[in-house]
N, C-alpha and C. Protein backbone atom coordinates (compact mmCIF):
# COMPACT_ATOMS: atom_id res chain seq x y z
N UNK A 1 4.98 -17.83 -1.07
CA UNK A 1 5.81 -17.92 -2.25
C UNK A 1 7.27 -17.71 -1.85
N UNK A 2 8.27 -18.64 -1.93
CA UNK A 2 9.55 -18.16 -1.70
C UNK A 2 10.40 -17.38 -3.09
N UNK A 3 11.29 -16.41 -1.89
CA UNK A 3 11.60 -15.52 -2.94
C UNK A 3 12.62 -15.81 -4.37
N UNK A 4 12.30 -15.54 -5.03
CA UNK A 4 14.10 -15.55 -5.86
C UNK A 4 14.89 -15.36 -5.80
N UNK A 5 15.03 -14.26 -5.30
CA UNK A 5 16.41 -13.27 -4.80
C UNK A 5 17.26 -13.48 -3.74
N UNK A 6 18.59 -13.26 -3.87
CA UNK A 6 19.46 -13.22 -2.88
C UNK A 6 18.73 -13.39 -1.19
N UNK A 7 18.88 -13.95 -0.13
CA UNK A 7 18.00 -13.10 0.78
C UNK A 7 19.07 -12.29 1.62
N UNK A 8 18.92 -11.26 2.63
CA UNK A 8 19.62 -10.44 3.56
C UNK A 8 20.07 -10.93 4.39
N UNK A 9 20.74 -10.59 5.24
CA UNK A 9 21.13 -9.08 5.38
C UNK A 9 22.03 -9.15 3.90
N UNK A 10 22.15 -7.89 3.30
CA UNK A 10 22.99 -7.42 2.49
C UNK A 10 24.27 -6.38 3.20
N UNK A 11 25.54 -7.07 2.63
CA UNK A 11 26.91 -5.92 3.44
C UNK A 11 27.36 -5.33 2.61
N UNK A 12 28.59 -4.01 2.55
CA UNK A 12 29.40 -4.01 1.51
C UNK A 12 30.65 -4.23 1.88
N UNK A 13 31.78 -4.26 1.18
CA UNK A 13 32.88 -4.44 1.55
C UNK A 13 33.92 -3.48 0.43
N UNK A 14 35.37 -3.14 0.50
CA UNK A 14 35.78 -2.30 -0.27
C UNK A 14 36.65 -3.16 -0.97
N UNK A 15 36.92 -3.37 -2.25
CA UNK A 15 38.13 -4.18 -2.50
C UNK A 15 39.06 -3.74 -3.07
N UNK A 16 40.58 -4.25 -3.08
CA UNK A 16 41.64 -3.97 -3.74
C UNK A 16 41.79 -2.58 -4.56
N UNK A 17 40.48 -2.30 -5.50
CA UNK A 17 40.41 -1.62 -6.59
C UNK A 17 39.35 -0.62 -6.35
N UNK A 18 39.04 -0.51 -5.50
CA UNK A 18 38.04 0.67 -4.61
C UNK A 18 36.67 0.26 -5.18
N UNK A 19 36.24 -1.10 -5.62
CA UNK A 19 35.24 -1.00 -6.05
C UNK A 19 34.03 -1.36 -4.69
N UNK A 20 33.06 -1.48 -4.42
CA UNK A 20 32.05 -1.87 -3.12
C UNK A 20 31.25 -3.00 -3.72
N UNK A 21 31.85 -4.08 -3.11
CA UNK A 21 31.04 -5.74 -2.92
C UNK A 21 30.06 -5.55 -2.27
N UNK A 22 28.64 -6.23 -2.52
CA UNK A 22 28.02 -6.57 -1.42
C UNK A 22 27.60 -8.10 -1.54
N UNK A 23 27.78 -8.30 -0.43
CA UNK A 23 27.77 -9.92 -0.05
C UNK A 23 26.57 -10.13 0.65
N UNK A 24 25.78 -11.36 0.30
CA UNK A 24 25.13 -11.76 1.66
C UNK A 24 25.78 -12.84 2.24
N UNK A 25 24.81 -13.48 3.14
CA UNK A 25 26.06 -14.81 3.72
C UNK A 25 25.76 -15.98 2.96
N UNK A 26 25.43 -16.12 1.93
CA UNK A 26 25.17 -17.01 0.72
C UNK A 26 26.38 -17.19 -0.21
N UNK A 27 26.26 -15.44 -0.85
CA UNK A 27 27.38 -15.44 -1.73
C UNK A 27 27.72 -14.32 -2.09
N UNK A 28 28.25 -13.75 -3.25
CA UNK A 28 27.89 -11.88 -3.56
C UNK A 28 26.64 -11.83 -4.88
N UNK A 29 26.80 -10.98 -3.84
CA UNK A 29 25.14 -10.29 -5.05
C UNK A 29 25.38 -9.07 -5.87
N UNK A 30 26.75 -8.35 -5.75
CA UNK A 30 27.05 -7.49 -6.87
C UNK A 30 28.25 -6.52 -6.28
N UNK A 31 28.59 -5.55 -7.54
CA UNK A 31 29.64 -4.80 -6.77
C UNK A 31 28.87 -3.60 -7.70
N UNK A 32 29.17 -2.62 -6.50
CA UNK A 32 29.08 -1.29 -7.41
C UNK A 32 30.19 -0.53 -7.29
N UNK A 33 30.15 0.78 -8.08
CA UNK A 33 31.36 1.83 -7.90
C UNK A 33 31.09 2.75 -7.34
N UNK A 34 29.89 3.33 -7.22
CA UNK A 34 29.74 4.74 -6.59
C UNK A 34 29.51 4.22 -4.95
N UNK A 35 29.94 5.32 -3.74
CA UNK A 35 29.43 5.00 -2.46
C UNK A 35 28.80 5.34 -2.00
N UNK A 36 28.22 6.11 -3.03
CA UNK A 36 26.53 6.78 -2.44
C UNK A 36 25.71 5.88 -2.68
N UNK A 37 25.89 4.90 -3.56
CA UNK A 37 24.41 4.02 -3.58
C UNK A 37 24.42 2.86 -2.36
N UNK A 38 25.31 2.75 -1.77
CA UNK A 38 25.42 1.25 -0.84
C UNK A 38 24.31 1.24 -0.18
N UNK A 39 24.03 2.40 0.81
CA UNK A 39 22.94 2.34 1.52
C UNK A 39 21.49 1.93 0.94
N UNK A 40 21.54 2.37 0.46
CA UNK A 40 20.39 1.80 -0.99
C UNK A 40 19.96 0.51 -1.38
N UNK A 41 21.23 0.00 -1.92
CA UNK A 41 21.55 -1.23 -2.36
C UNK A 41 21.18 -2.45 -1.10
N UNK A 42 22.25 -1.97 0.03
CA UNK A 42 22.25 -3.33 0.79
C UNK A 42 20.74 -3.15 1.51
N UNK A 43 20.10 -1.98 1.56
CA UNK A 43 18.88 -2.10 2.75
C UNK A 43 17.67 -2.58 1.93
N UNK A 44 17.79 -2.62 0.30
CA UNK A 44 17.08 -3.52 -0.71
C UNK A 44 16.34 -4.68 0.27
N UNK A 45 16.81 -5.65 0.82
CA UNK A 45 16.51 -7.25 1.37
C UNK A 45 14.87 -6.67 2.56
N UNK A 46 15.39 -5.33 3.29
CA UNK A 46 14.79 -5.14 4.18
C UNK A 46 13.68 -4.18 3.59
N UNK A 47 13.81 -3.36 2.56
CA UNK A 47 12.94 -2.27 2.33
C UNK A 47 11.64 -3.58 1.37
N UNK A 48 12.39 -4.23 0.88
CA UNK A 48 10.97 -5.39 -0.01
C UNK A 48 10.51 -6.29 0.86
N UNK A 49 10.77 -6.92 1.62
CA UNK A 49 9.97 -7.73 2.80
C UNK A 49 9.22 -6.93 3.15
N UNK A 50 9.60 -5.48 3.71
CA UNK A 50 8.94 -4.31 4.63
C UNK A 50 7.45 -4.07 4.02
N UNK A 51 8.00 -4.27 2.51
CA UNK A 51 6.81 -3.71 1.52
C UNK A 51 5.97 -4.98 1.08
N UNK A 52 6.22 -6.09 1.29
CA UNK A 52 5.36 -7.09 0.94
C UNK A 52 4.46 -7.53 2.20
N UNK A 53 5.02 -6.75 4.06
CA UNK A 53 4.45 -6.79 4.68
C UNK A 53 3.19 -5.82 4.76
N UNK A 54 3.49 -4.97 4.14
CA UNK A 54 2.68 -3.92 4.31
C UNK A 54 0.99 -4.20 3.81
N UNK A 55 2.06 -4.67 2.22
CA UNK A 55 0.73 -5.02 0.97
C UNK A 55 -0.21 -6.05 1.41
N UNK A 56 0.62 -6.98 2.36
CA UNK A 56 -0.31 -8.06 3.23
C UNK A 56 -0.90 -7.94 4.33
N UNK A 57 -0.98 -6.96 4.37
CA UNK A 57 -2.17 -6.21 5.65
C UNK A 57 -2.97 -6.28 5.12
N UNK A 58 -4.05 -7.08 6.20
CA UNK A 58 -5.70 -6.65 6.00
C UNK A 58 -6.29 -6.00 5.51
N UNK A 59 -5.94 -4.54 6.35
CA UNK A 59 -6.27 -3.43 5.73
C UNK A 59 -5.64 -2.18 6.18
N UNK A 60 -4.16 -2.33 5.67
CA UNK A 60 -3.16 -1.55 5.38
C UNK A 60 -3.48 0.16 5.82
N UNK A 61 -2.82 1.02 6.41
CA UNK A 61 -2.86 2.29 6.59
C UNK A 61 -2.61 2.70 4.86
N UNK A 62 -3.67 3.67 4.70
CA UNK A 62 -3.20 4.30 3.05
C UNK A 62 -3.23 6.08 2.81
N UNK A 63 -2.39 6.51 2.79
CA UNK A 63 -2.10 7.86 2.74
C UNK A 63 -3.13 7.93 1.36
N UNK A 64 -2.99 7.20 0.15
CA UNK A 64 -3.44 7.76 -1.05
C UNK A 64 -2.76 6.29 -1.71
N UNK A 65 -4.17 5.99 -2.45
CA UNK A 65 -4.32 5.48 -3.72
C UNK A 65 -3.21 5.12 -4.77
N UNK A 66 -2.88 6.27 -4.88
CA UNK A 66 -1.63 6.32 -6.20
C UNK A 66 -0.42 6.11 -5.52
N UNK A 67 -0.48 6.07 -4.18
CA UNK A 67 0.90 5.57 -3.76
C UNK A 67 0.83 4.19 -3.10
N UNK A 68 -0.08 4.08 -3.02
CA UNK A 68 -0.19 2.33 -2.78
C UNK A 68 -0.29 1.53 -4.05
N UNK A 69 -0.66 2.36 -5.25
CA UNK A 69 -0.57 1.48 -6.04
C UNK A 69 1.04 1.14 -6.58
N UNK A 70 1.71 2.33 -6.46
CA UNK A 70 3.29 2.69 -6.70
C UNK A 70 3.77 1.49 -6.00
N UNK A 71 3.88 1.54 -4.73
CA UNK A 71 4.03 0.04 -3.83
C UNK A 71 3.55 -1.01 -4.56
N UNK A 72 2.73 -1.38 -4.50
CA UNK A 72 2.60 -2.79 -5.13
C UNK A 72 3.16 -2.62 -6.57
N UNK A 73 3.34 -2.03 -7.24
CA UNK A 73 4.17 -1.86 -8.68
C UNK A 73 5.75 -2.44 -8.15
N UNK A 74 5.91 -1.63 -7.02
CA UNK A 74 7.70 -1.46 -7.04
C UNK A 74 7.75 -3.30 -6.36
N UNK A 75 6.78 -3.45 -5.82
CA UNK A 75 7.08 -4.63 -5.34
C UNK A 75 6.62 -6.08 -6.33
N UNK A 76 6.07 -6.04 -7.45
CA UNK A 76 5.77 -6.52 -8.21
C UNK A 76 7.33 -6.78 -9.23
N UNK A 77 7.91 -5.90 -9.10
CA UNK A 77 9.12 -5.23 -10.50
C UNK A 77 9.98 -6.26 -9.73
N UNK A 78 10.29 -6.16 -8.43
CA UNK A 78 11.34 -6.62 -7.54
C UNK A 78 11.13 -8.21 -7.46
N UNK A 79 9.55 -8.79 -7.49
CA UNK A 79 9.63 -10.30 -7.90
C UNK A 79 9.71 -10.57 -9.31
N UNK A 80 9.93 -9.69 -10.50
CA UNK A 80 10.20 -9.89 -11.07
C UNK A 80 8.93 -9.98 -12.29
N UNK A 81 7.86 -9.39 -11.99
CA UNK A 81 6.68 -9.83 -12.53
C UNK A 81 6.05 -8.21 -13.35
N UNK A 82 7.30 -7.58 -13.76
CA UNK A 82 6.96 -6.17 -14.36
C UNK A 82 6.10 -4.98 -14.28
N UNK A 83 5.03 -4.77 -14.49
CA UNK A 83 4.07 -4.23 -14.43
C UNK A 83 2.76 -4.49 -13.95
N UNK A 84 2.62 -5.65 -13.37
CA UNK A 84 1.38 -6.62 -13.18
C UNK A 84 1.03 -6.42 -11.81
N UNK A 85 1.01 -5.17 -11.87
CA UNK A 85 0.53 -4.85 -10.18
C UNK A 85 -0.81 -4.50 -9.94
């Protein structure tokens, strides 16, 4: 299934007005204001692939139930498909 979303790497950049761009090499995908979230934000591209690799394991390492199901939720939300995990 190809994705919807922007794809990565995600950067930020600072502009004029102290606000934080992040760009991919496509186009920009948003600006925020705070600079605590960047790290967050731009490693988004890499933390949902990471997690759609995971969910596509055979048979996945599973600490617990309720957190694999959390995973496939968060990765469900991120294609855009709400709760349908």
């Amino acid at each position: 299934m190809e994705s919807k979303h922007t794809p990565g790497p995600w950067v930020s950049t600072e502009d004029q007005l102290g606000h934080y761009v992040i760009d991919s090499e496509q186009n920009v995908v948003g600006c925020i204001f705070r600079e605590r979230d960047i790290a967050l934000i731009t490693a988004a591209p890499e933390l949902f692939e990471s997690a759609k690799r995971l969910l596509n394991c055979p048979s996945p390492v599973r600490q617990g139930e309720a957190e694999f199901k959390a995973l496939k939720a968060a990765v469900a939300k991120a294609e855009g498909k709400g709760d349908q995990a």
